[in-house]
PDB file of N, CA and C in Angstrom:
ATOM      1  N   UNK A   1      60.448  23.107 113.522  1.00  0.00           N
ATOM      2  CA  UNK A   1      59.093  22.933 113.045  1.00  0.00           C
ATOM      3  C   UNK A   1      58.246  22.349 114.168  1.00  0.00           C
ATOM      4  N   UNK A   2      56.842  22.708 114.595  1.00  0.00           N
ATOM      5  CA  UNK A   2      56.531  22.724 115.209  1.00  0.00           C
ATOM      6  C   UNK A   2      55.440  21.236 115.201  1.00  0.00           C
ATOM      7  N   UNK A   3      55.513  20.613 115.775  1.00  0.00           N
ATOM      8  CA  UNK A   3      54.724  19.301 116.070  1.00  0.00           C
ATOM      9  C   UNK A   3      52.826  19.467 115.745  1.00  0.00           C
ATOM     10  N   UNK A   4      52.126  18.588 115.024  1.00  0.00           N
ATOM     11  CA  UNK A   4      50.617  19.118 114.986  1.00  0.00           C
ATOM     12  C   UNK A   4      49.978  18.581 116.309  1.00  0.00           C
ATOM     13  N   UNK A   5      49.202  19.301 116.971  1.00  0.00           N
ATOM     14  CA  UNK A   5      48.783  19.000 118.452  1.00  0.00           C
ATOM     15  C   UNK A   5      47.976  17.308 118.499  1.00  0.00           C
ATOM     16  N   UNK A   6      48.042  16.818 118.951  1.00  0.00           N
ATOM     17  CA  UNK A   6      46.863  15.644 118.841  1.00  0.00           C
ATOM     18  C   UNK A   6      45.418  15.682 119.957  1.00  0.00           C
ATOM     19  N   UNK A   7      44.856  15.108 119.252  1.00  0.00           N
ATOM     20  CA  UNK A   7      43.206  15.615 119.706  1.00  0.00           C
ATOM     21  C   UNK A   7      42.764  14.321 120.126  1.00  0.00           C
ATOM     22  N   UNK A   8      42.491  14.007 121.488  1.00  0.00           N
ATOM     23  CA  UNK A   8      41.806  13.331 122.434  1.00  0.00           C
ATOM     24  C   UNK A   8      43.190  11.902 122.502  1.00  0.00           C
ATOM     25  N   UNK A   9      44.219  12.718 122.066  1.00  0.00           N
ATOM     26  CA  UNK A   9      45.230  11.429 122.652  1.00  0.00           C
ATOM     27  C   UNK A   9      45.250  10.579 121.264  1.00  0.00           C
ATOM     28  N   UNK A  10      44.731  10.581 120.304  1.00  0.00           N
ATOM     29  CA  UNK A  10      44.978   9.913 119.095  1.00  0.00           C
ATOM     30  C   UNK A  10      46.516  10.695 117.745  1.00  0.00           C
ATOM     31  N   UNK A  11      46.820   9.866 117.300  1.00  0.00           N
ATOM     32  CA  UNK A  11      47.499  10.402 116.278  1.00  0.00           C
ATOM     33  C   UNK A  11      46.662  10.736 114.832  1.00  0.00           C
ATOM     34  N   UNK A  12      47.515  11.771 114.086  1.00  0.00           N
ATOM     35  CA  UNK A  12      46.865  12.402 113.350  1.00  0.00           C
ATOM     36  C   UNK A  12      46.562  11.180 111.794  1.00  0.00           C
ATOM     37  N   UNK A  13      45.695  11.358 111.527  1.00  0.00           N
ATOM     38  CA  UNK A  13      44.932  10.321 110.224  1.00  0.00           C
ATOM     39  C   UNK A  13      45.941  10.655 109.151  1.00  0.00           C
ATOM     40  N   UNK A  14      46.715   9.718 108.559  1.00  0.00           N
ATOM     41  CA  UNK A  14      47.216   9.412 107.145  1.00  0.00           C
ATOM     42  C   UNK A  14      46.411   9.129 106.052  1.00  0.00           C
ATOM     43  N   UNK A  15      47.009  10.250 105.416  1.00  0.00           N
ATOM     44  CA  UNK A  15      46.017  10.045 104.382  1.00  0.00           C
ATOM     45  C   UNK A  15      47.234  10.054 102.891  1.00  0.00           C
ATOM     46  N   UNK A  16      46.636   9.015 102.215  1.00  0.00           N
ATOM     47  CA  UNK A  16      47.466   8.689 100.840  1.00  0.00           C
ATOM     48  C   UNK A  16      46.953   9.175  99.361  1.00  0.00           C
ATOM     49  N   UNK A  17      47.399   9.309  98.478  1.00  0.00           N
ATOM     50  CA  UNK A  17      47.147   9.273  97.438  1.00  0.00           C
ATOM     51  C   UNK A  17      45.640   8.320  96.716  1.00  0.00           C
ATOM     52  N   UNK A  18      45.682   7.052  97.694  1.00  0.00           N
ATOM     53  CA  UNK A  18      44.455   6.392  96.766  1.00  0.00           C
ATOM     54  C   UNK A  18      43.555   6.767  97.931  1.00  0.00           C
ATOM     55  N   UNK A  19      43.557   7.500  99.441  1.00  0.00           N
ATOM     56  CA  UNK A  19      42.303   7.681  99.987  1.00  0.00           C
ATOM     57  C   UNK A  19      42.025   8.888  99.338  1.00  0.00           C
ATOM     58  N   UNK A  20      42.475   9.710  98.488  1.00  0.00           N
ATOM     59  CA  UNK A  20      42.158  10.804  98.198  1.00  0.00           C
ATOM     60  C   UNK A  20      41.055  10.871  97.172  1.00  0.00           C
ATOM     61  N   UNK A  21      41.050   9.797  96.111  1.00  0.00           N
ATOM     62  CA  UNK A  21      40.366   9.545  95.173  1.00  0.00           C
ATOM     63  C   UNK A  21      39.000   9.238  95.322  1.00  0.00           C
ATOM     64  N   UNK A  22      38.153   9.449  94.938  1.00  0.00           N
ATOM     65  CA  UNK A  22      36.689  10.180  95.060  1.00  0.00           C
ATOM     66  C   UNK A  22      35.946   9.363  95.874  1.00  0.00           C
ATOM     67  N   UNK A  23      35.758   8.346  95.437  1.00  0.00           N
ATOM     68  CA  UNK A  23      34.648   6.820  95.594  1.00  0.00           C
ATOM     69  C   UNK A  23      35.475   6.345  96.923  1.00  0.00           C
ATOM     70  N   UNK A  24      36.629   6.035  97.397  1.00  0.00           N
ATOM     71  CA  UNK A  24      37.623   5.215  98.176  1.00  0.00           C
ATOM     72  C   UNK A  24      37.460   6.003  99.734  1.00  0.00           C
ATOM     73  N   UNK A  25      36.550   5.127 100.644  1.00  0.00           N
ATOM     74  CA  UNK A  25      36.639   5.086 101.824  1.00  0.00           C
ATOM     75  C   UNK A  25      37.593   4.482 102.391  1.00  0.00           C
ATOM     76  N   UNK A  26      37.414   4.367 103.770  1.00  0.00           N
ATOM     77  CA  UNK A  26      38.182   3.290 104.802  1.00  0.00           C
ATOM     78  C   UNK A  26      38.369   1.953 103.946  1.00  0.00           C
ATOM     79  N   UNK A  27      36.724   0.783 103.596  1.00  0.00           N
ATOM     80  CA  UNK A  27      36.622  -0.438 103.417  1.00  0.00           C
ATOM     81  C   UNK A  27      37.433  -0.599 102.163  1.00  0.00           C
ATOM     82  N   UNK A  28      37.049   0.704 100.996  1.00  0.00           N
ATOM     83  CA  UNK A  28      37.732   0.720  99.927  1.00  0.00           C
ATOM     84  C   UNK A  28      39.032   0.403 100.103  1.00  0.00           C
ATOM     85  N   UNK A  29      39.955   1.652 100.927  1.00  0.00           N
ATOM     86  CA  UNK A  29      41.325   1.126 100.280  1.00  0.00           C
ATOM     87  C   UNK A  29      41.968   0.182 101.467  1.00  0.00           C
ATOM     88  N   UNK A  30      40.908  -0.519 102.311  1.00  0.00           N
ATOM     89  CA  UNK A  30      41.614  -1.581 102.824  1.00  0.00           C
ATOM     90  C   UNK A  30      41.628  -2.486 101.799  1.00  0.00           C
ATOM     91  N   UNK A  31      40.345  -2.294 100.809  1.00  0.00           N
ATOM     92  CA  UNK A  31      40.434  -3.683  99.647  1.00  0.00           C
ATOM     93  C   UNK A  31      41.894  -3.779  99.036  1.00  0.00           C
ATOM     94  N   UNK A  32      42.405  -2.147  98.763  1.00  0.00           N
ATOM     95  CA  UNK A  32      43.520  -1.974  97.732  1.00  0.00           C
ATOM     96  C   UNK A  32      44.559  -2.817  98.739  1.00  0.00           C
ATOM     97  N   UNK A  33      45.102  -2.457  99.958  1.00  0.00           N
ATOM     98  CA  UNK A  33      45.593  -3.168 100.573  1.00  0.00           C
ATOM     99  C   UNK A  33      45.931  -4.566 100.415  1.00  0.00           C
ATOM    100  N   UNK A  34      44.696  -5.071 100.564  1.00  0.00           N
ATOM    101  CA  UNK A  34      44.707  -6.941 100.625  1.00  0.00           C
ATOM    102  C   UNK A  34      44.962  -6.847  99.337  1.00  0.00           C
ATOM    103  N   UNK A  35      44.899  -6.139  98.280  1.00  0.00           N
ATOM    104  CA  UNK A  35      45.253  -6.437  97.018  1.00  0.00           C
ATOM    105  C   UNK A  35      46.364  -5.961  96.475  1.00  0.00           C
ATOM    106  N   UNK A  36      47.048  -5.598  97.300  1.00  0.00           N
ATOM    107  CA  UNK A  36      48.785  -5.105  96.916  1.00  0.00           C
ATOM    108  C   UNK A  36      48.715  -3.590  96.065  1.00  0.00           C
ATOM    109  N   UNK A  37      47.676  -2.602  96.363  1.00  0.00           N
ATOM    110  CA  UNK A  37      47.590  -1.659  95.657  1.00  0.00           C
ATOM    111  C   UNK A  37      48.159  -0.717  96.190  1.00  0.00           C
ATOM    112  N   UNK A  38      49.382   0.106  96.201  1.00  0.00           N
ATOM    113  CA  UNK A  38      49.794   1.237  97.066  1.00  0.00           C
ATOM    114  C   UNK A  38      49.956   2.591  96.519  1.00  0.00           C
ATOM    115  N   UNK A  39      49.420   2.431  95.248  1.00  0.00           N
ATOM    116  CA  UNK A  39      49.804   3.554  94.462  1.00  0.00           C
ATOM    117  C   UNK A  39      48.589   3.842  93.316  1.00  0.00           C
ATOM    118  N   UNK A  40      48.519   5.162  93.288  1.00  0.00           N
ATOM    119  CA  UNK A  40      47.459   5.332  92.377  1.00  0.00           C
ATOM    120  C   UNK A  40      47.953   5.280  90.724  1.00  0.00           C
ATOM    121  N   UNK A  41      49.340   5.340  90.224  1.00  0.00           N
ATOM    122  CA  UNK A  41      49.610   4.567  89.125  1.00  0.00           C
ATOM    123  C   UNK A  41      49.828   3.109  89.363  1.00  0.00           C
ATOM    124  N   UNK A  42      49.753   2.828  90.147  1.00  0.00           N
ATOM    125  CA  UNK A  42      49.336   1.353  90.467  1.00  0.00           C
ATOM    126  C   UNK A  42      48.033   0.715  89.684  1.00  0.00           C
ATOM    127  N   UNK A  43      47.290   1.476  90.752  1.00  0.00           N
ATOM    128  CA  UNK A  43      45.822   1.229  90.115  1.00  0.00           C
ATOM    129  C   UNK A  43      45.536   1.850  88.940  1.00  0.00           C
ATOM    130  N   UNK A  44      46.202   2.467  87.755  1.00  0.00           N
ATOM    131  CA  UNK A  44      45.609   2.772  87.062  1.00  0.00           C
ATOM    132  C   UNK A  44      46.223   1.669  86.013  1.00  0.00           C
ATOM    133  N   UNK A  45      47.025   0.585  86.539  1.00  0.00           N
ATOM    134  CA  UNK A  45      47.584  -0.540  85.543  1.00  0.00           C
ATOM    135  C   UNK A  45      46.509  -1.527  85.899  1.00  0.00           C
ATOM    136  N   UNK A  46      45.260  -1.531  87.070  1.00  0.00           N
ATOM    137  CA  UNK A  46      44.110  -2.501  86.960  1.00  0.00           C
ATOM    138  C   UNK A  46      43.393  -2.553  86.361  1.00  0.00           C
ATOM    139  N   UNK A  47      42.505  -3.747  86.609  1.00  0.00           N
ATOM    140  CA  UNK A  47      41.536  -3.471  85.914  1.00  0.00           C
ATOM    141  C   UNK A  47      40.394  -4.128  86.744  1.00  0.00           C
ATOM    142  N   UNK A  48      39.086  -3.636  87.043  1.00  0.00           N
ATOM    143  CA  UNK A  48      38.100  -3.896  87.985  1.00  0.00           C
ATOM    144  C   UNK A  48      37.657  -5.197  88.007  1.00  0.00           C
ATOM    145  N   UNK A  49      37.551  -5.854  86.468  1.00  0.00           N
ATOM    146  CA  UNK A  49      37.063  -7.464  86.914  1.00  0.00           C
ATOM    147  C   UNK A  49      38.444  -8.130  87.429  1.00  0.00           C
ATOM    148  N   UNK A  50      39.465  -8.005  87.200  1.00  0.00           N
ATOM    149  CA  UNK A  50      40.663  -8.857  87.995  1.00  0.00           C
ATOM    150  C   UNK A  50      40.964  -8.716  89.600  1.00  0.00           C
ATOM    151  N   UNK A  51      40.149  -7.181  90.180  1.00  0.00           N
ATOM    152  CA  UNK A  51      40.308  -6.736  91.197  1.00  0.00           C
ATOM    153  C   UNK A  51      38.990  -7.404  92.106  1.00  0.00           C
ATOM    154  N   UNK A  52      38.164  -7.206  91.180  1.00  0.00           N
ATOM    155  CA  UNK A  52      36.434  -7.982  91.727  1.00  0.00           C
ATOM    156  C   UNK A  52      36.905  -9.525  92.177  1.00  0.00           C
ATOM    157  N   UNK A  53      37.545 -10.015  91.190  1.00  0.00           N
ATOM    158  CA  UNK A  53      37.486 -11.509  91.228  1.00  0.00           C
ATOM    159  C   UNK A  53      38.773 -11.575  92.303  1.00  0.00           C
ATOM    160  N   UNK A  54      40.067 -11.000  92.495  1.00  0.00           N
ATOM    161  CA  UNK A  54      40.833 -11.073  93.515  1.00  0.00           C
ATOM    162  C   UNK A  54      40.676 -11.088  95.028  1.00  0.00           C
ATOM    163  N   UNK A  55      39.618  -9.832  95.192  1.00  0.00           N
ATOM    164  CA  UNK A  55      39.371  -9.417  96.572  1.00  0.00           C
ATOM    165  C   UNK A  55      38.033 -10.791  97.009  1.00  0.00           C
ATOM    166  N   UNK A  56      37.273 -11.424  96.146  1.00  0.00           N
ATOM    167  CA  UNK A  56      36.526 -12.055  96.880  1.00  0.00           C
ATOM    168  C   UNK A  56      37.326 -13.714  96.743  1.00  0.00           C
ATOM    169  N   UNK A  57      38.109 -13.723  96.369  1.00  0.00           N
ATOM    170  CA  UNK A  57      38.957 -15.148  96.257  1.00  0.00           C
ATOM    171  C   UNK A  57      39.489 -14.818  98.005  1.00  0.00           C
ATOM    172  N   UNK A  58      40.612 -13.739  98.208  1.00  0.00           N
ATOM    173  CA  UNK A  58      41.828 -13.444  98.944  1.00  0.00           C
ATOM    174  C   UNK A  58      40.552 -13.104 100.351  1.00  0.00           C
ATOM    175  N   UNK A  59      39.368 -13.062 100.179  1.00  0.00           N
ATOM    176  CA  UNK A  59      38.554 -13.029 101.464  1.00  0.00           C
ATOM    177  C   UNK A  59      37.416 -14.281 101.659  1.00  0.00           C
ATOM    178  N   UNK A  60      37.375 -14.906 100.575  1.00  0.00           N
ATOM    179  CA  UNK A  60      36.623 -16.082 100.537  1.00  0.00           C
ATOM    180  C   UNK A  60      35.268 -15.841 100.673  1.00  0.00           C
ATOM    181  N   UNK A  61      34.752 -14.871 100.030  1.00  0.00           N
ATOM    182  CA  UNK A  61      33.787 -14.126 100.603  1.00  0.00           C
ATOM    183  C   UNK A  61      32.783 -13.374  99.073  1.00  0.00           C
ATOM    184  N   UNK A  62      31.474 -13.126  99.176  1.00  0.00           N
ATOM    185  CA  UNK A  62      30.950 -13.068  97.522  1.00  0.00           C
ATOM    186  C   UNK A  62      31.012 -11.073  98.262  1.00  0.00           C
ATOM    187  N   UNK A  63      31.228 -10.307  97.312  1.00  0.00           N
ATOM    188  CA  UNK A  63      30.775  -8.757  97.567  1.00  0.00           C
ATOM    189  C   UNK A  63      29.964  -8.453  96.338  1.00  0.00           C
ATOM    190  N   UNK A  64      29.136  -7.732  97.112  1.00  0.00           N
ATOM    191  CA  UNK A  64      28.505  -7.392  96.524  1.00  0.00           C
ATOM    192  C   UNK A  64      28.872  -6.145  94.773  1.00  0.00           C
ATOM    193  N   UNK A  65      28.140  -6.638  94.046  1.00  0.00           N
ATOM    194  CA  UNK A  65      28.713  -6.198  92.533  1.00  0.00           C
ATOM    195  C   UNK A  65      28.991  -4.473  92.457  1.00  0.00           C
ATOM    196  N   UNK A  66      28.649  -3.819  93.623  1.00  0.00           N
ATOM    197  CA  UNK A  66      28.547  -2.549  93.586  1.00  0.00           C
ATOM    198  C   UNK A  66      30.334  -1.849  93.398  1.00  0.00           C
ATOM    199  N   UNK A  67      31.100  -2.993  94.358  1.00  0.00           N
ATOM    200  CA  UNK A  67      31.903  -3.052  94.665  1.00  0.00           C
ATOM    201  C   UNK A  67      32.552  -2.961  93.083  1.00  0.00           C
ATOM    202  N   UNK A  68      32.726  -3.785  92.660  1.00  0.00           N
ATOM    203  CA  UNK A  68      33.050  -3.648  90.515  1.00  0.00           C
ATOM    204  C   UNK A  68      33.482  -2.381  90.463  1.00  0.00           C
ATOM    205  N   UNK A  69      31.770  -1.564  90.342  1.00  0.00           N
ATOM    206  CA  UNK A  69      31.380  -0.103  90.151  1.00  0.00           C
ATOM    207  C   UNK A  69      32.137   0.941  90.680  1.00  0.00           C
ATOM    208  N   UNK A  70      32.620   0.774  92.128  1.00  0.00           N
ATOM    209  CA  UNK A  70      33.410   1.559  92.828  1.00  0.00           C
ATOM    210  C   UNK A  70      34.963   1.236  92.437  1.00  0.00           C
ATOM    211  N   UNK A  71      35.495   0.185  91.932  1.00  0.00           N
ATOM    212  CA  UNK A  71      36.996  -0.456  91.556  1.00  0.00           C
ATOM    213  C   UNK A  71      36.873   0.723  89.852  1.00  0.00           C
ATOM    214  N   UNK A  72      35.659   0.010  89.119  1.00  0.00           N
ATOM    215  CA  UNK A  72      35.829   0.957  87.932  1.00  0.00           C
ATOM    216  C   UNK A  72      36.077   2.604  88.009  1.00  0.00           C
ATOM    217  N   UNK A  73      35.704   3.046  88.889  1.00  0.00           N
ATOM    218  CA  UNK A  73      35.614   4.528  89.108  1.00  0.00           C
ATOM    219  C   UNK A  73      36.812   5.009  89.331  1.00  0.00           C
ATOM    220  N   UNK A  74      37.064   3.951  90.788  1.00  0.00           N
ATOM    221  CA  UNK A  74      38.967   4.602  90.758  1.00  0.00           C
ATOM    222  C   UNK A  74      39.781   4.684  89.831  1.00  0.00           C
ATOM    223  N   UNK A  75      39.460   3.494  88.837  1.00  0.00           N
ATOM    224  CA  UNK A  75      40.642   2.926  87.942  1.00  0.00           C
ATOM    225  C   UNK A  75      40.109   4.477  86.793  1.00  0.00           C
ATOM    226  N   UNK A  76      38.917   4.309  86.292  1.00  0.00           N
ATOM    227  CA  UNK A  76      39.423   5.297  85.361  1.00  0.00           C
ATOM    228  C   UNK A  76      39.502   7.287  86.071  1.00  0.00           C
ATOM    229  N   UNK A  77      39.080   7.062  87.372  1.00  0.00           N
ATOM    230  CA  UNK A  77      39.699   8.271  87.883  1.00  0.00           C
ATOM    231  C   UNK A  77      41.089   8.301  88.046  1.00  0.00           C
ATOM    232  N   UNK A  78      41.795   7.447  87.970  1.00  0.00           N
ATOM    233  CA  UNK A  78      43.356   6.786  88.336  1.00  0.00           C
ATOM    234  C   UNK A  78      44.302   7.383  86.786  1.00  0.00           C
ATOM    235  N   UNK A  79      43.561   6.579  85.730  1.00  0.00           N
ATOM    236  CA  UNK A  79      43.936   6.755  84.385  1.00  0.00           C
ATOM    237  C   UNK A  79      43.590   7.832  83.667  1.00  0.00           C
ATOM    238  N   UNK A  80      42.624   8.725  83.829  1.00  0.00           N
ATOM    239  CA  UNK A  80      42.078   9.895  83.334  1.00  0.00           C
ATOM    240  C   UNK A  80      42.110  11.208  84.154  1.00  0.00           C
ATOM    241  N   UNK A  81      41.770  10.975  85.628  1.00  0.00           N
ATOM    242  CA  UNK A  81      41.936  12.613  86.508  1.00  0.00           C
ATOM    243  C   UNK A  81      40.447  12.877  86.451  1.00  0.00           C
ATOM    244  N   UNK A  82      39.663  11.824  85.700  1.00  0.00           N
ATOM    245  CA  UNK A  82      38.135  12.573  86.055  1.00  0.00           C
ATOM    246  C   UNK A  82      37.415  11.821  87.097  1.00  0.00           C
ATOM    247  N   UNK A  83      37.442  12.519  88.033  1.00  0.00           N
ATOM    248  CA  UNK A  83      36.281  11.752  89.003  1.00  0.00           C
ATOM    249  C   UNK A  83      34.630  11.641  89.219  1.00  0.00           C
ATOM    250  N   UNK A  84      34.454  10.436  88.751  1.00  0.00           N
ATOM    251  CA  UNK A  84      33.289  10.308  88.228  1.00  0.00           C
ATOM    252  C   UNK A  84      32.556  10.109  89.969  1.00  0.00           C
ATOM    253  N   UNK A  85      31.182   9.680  89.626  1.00  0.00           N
ATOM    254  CA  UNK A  85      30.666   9.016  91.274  1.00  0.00           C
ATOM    255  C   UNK A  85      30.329   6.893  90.769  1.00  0.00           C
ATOM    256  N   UNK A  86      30.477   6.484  91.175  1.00  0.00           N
ATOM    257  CA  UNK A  86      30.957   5.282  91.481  1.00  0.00           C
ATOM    258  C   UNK A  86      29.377   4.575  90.862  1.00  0.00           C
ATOM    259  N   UNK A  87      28.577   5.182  90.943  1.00  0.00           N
ATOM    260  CA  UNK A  87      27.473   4.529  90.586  1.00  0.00           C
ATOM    261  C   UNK A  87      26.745   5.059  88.562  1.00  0.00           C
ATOM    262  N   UNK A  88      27.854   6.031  88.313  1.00  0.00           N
ATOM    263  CA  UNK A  88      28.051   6.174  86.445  1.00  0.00           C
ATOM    264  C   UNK A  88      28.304   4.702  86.148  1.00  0.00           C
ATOM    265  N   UNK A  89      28.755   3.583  87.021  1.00  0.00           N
ATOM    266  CA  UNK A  89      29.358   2.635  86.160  1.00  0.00           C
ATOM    267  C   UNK A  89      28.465   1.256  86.333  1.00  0.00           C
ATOM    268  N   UNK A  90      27.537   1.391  87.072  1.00  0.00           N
ATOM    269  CA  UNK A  90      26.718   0.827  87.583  1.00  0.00           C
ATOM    270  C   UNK A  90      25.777   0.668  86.008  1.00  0.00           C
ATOM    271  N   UNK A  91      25.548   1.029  85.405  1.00  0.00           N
ATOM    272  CA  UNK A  91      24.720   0.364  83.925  1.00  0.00           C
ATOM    273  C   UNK A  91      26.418  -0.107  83.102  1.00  0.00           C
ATOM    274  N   UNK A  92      26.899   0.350  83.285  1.00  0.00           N
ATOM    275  CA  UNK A  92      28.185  -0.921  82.089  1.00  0.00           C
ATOM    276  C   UNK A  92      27.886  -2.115  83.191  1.00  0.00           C
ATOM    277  N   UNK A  93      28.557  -2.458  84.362  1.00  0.00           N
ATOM    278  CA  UNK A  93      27.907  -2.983  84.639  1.00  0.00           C
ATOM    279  C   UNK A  93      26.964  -4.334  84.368  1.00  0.00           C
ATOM    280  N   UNK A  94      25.844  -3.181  84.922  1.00  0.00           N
ATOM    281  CA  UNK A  94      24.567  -4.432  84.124  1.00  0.00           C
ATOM    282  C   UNK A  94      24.622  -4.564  82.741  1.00  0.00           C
ATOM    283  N   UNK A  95      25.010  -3.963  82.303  1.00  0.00           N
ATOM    284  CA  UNK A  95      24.784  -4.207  80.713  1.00  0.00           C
ATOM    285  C   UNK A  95      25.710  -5.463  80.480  1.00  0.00           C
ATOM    286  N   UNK A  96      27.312  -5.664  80.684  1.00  0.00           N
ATOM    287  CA  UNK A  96      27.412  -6.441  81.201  1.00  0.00           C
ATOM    288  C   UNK A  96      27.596  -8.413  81.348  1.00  0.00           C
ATOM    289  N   UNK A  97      26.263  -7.765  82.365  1.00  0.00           N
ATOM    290  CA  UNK A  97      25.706  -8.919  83.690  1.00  0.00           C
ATOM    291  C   UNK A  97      24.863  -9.565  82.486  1.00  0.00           C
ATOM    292  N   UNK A  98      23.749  -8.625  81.966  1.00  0.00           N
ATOM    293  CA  UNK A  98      22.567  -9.265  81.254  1.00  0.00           C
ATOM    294  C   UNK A  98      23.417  -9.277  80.242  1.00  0.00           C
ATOM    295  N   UNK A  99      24.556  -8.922  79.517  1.00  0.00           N
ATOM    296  CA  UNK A  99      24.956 -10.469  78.410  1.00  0.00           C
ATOM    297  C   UNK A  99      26.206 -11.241  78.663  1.00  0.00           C
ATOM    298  N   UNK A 100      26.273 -11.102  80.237  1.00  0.00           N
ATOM    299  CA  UNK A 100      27.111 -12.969  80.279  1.00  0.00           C
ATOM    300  C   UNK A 100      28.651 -12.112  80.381  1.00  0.00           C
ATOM    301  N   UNK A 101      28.945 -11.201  79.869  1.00  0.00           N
ATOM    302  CA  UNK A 101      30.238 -10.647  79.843  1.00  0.00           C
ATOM    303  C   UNK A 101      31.061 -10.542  81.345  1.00  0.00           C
ATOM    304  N   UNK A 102      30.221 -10.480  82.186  1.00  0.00           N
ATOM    305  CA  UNK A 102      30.836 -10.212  83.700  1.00  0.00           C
ATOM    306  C   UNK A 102      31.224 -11.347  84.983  1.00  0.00           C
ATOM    307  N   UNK A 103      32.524 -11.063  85.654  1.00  0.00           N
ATOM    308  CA  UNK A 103      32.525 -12.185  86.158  1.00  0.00           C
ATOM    309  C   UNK A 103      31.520 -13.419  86.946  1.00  0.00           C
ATOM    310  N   UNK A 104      32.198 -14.672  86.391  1.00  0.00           N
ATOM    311  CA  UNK A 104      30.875 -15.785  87.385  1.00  0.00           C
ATOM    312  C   UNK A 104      30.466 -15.481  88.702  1.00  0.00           C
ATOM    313  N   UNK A 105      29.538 -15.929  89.150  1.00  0.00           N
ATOM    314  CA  UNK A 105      28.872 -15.649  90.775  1.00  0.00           C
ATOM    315  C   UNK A 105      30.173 -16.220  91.714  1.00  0.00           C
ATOM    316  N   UNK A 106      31.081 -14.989  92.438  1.00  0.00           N
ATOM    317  CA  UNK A 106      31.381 -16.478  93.496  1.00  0.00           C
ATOM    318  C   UNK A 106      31.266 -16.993  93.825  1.00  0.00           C
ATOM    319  N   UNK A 107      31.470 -18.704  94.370  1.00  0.00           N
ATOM    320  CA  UNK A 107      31.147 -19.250  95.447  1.00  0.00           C
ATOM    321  C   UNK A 107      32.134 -19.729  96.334  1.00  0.00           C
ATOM    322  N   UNK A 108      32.021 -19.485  97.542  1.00  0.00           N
ATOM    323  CA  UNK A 108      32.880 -19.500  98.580  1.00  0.00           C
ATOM    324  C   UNK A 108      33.579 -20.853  99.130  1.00  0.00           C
ATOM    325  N   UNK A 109      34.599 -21.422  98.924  1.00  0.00           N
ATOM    326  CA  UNK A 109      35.323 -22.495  99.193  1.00  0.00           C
ATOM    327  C   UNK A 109      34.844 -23.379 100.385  1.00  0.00           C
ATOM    328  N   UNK A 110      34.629 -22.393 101.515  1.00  0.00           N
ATOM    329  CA  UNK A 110      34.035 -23.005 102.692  1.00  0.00           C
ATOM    330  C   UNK A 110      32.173 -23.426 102.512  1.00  0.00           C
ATOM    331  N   UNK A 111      31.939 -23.054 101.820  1.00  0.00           N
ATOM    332  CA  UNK A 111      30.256 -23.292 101.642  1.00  0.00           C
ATOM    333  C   UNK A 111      30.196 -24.111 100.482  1.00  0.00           C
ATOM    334  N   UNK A 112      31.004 -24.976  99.888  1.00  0.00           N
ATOM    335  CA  UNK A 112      30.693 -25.392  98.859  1.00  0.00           C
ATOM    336  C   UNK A 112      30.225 -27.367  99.543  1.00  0.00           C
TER     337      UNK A 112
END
């Protein structure tokens, strides 16, 4: 079997099961990473506020809520096979935010 050529001296890009999934860039599934996610039945045993509130603890760091939106998308593209776009989830969401249902504001250990 014949070797795939490499182009400008780099090796060829790995690509997994959760980069495949719709919403999930680079930053994305480095999140899954820091969060022990390696598998897309993995992620379909999450759930986005435990993942929201994990990734900004394990980086000490507030992200922005969009981030939620994009965790929800995988998870029920993960659990269902439908790939939605990351910003359908963006009114649950707020809906939500404006009644108190969604996680507290982080605040960052070092800034407190």
């Amino acid at each position: 079997m014949a070797k795939t050529p490499l182009k400008f001296g780099k090796e060829p890009a790995k690509v997994d099961e959760l980069s495949e999934l719709r919403n999930i860039g680079k930053a994305m599934r480095n999140d899954f990473t820091l969060l022990g996610i390696s598998s897309v039945k993995q992620l379909a045993k999450s759930d986005a506020d435990g993942l929201y509130a994990r990734i900004q603890k394990l980086t000490d760091t507030r992200h922005d809520p969009c981030v939620w939106d994009t965790y929800a998308a995988a998870i029920h593209q993960a659990k269902t096979g439908e790939a939605l776009p990351w910003w359908d989830f963006t009114k649950i969401r707020k809906k939500r935010e404006t009644s108190g249902r969604f996680p507290k504001k982080f605040e960052s250990k070092s800034r407190r």
